[in-house]
N, C-alpha and C. Protein backbone atom coordinates (compact mmCIF):
# COMPACT_ATOMS: atom_id res chain seq x y z
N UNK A 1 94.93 -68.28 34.21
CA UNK A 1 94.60 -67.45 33.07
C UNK A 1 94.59 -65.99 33.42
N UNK A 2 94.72 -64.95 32.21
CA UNK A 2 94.70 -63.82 32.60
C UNK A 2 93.32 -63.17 32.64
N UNK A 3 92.87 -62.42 34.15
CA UNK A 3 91.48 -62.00 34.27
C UNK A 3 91.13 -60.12 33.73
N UNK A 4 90.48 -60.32 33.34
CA UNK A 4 90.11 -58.62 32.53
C UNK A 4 89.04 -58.19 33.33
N UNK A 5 89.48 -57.38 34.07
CA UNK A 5 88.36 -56.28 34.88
C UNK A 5 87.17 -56.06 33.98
N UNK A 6 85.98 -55.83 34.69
CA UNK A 6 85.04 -54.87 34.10
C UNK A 6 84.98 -53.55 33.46
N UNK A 7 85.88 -52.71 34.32
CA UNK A 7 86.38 -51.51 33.56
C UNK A 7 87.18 -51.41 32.71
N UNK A 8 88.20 -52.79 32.77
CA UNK A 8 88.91 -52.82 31.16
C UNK A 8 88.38 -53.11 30.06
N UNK A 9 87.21 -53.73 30.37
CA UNK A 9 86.32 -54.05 28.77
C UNK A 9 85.22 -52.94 28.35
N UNK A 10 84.72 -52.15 29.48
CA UNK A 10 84.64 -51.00 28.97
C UNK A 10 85.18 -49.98 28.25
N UNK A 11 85.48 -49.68 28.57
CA UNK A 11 86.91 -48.72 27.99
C UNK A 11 87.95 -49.74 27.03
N UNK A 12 88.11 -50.86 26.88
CA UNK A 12 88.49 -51.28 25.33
C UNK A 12 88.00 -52.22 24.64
N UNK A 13 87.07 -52.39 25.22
CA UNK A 13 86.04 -53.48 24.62
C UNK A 13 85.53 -53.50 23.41
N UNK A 14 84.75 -54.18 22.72
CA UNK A 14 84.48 -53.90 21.03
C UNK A 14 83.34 -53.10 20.64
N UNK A 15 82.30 -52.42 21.88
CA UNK A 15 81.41 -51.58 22.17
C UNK A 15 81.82 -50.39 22.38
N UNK A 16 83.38 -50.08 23.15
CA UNK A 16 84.07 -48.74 23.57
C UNK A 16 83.80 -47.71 22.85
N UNK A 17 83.40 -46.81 23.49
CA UNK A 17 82.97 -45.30 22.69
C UNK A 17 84.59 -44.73 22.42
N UNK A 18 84.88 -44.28 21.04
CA UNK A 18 86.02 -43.31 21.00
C UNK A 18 85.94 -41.89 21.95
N UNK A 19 86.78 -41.25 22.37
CA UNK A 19 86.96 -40.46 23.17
C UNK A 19 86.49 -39.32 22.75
N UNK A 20 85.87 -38.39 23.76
CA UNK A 20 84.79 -37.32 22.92
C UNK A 20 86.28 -36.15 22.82
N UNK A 21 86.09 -36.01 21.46
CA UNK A 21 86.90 -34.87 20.46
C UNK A 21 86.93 -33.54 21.00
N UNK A 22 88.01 -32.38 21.25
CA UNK A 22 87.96 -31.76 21.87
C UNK A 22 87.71 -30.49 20.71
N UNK A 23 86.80 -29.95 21.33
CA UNK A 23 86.15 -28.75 20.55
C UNK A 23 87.46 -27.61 20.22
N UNK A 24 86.79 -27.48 18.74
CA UNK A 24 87.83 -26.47 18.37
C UNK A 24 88.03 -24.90 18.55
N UNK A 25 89.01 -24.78 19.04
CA UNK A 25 88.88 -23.10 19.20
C UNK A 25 89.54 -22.43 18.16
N UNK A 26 88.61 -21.79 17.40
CA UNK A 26 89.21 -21.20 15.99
C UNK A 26 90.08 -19.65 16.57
N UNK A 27 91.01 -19.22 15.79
CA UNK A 27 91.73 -17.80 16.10
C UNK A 27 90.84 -16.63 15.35
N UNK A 28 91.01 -15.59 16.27
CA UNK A 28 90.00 -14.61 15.37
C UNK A 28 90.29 -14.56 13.80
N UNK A 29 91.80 -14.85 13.47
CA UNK A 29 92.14 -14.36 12.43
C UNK A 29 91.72 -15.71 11.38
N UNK A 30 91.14 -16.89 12.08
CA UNK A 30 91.03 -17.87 10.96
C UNK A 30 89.34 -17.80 11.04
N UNK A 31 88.40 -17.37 12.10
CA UNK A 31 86.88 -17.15 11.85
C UNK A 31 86.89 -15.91 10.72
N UNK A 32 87.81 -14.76 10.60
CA UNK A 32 87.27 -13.92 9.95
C UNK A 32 88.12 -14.07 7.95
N UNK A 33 88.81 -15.26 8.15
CA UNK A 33 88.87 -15.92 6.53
C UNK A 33 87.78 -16.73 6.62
N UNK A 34 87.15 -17.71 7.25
CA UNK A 34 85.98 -18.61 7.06
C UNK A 34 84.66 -18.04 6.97
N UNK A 35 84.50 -16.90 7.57
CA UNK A 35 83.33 -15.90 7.51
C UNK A 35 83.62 -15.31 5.96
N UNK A 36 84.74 -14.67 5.79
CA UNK A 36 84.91 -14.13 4.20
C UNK A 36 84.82 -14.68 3.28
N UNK A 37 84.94 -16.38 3.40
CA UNK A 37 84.91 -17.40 2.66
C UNK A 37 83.53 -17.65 2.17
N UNK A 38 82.90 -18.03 3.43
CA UNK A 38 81.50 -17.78 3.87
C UNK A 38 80.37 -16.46 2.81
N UNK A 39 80.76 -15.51 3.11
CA UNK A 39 80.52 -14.58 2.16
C UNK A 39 80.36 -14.74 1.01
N UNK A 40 81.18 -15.43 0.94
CA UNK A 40 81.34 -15.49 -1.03
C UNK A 40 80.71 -16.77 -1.62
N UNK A 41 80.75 -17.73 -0.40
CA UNK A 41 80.30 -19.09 -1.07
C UNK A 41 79.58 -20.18 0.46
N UNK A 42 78.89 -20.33 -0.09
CA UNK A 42 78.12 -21.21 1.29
C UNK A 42 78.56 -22.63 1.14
N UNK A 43 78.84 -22.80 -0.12
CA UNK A 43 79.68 -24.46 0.40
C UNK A 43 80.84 -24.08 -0.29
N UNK A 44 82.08 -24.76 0.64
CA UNK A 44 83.35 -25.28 0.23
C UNK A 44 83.48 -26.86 -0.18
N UNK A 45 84.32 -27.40 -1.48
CA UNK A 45 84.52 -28.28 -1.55
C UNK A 45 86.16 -28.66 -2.01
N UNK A 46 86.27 -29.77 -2.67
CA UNK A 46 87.44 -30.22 -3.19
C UNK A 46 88.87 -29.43 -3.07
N UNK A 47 89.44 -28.41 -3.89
CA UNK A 47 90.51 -28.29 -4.01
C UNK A 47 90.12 -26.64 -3.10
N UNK A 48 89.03 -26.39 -3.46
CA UNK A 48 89.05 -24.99 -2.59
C UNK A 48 89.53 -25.43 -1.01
N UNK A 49 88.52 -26.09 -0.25
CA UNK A 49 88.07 -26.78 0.79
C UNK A 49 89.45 -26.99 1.61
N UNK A 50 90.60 -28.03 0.44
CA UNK A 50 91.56 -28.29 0.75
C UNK A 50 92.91 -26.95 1.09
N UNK A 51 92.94 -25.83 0.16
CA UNK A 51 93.76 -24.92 0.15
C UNK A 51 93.30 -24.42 1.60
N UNK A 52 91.55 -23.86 1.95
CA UNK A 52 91.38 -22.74 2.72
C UNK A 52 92.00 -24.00 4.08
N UNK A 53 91.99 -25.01 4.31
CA UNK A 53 92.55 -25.44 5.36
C UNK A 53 93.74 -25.88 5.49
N UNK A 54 94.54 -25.76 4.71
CA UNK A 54 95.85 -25.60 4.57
C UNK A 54 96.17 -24.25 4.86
N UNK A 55 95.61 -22.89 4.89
CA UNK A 55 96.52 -21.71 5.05
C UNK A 55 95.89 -21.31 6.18
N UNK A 56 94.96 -22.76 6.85
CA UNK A 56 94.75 -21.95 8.05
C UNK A 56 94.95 -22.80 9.10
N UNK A 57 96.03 -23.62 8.96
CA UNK A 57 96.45 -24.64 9.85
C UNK A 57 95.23 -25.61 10.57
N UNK A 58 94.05 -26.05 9.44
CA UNK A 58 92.92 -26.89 10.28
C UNK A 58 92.88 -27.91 8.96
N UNK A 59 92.24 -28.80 9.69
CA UNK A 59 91.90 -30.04 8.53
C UNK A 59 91.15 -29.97 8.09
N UNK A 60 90.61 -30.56 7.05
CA UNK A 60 89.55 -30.53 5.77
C UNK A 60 88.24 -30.68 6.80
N UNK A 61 88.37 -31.67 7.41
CA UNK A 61 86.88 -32.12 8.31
C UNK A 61 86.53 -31.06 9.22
N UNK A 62 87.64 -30.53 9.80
CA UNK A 62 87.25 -29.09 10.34
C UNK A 62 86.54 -27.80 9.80
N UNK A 63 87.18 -27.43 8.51
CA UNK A 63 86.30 -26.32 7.81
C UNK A 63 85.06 -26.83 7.24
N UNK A 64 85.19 -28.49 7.03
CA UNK A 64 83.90 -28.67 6.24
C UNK A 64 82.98 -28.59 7.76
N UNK A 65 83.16 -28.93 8.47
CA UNK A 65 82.17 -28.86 9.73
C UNK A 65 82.10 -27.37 10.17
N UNK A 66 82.72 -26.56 10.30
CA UNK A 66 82.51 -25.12 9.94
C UNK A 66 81.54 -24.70 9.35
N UNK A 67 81.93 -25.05 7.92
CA UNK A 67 81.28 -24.27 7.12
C UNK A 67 79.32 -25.44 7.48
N UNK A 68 79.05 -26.52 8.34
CA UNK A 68 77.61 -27.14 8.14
C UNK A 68 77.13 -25.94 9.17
N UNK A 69 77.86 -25.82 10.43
CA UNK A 69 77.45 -25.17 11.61
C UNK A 69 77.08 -24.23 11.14
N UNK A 70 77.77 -23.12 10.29
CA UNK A 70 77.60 -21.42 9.61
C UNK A 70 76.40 -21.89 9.02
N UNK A 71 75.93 -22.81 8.05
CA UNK A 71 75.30 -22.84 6.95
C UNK A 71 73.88 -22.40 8.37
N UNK A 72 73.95 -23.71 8.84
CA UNK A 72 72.66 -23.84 10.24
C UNK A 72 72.08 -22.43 10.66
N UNK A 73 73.71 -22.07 11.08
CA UNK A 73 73.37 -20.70 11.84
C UNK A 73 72.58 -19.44 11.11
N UNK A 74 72.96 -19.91 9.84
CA UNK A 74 72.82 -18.52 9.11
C UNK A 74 70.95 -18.75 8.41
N UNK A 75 70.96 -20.24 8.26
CA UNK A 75 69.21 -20.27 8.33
C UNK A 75 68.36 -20.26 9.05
N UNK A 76 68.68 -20.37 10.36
CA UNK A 76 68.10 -19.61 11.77
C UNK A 76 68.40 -18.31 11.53
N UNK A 77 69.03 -17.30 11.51
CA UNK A 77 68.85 -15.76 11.30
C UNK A 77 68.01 -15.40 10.43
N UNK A 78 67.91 -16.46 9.05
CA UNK A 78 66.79 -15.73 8.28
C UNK A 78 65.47 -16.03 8.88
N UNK A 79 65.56 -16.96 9.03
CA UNK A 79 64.13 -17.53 9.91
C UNK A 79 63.46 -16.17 10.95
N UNK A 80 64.52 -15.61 11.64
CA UNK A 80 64.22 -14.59 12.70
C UNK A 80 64.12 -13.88 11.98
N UNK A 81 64.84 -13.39 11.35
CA UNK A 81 64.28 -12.28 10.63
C UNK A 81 62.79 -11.87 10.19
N UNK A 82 62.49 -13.30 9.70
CA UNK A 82 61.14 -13.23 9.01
C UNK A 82 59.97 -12.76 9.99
N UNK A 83 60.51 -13.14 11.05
CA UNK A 83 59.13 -13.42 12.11
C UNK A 83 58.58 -14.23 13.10
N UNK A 84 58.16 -14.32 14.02
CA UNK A 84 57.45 -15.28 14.92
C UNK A 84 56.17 -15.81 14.14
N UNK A 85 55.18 -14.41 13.07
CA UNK A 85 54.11 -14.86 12.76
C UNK A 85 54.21 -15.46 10.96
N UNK A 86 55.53 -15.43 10.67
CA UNK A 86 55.81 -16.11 9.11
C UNK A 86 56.03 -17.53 8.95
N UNK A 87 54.70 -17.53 7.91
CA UNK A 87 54.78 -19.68 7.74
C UNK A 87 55.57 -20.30 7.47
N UNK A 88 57.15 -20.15 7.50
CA UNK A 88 57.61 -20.52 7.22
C UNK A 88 58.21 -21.62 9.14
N UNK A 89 58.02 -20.53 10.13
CA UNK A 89 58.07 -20.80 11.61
C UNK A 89 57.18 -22.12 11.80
N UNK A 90 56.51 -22.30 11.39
CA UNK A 90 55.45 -23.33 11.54
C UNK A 90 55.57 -24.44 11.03
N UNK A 91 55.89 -25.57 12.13
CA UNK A 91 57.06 -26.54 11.87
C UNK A 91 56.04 -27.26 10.95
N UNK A 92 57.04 -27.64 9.88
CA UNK A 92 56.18 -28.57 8.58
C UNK A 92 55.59 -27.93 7.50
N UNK A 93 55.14 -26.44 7.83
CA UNK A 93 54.59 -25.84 7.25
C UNK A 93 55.42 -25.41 5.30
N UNK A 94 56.57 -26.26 5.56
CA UNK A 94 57.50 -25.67 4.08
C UNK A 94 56.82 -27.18 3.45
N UNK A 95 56.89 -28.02 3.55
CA UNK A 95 55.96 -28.96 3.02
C UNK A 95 54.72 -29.06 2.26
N UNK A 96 54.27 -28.40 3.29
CA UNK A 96 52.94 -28.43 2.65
C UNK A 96 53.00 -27.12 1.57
N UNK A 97 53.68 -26.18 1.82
CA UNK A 97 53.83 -25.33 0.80
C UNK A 97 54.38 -25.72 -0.81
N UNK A 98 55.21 -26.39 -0.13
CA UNK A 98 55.74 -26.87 -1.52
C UNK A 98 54.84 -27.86 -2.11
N UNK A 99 53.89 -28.54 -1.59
CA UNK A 99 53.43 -29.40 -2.27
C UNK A 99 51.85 -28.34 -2.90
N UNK A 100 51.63 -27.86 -2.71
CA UNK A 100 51.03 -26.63 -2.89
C UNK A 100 51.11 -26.46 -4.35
N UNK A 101 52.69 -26.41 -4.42
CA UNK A 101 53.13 -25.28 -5.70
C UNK A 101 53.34 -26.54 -6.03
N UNK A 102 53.70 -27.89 -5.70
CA UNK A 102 53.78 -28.80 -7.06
C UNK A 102 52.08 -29.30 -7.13
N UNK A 103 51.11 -29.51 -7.00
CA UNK A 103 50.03 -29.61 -7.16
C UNK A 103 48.73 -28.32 -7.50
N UNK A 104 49.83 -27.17 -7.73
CA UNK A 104 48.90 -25.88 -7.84
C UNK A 104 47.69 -25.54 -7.06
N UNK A 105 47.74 -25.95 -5.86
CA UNK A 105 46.66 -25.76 -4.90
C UNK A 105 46.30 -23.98 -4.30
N UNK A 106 45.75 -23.52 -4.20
CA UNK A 106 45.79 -22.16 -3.12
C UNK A 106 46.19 -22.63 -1.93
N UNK A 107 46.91 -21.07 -1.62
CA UNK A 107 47.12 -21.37 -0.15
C UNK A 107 45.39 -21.06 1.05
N UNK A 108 44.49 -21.09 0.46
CA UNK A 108 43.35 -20.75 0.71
C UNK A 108 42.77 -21.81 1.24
N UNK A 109 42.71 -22.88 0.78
CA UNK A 109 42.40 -24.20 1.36
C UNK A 109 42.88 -24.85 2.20
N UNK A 110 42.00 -25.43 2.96
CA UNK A 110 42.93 -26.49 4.26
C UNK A 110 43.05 -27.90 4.04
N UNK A 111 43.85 -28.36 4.23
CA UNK A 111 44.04 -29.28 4.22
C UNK A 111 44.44 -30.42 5.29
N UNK A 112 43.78 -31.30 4.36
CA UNK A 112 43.29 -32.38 5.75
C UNK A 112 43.96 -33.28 5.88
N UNK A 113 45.52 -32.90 7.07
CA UNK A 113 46.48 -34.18 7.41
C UNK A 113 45.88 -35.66 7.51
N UNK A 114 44.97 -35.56 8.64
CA UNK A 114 44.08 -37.05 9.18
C UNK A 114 43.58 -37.93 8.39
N UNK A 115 43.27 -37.28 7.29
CA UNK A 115 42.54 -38.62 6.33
C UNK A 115 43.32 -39.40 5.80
N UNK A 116 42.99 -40.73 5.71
CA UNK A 116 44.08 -42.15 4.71
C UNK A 116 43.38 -42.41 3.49
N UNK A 117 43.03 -41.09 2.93
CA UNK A 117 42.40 -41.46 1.61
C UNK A 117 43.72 -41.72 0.76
């Protein structure tokens, strides 16, 4: 019979990891249409989505992954912006805010995670 190595069933076995994807290196001249794009609109979709990666020689899954990374990046800058000492830094802290404003609470009161009332 024919015998199959250990390393052949790794590598093609029905567990086999696909091969890690090689990171894209965008051209200055296609970051500064996706940044302008960017500018104007924080999400790309459908027929837009499809054109801006057509005139910039990348695939749809590429600009749409573009444009998640920018989105990320660009809500970490506001974040800094705000501050080290703004509640918004204070992990969880948008939660409880919001539930705040849907329960009309002050932000004056504390509130008590621990209890299972």
């Amino acid at each position: 019979g024919s015998e199959v190595s250990q390393e052949s069933l790794l590598l093609h076995g029905p567990f086999a990891r696909k091969p890690k994807r090689i990171r894209t290196a965008f051209s200055p001249s296609q970051l500064l249409r996706l940044e302008r794009a960017f500018e104007k609109n924080h999400y790309v979709v459908g027929t837009e989505r499809k054109q801006l990666a057509s005139s910039l020689s990348l695939s749809e899954t590429q600009v749409k992954v573009w444009f998640q990374n920018r989105r990320t990046k660009y809500k970490r800058q506001k974040l800094e912006e705000e501050g080290p000492d703004s509640d918004q830094k204070k992990k969880g802290s948008h939660h409880i805010n919001r539930w705040r404003l849907a329960t009309k609470q002050s932000s004056g009161e504390d509130i008590d995670v621990t209890s299972n009332d």
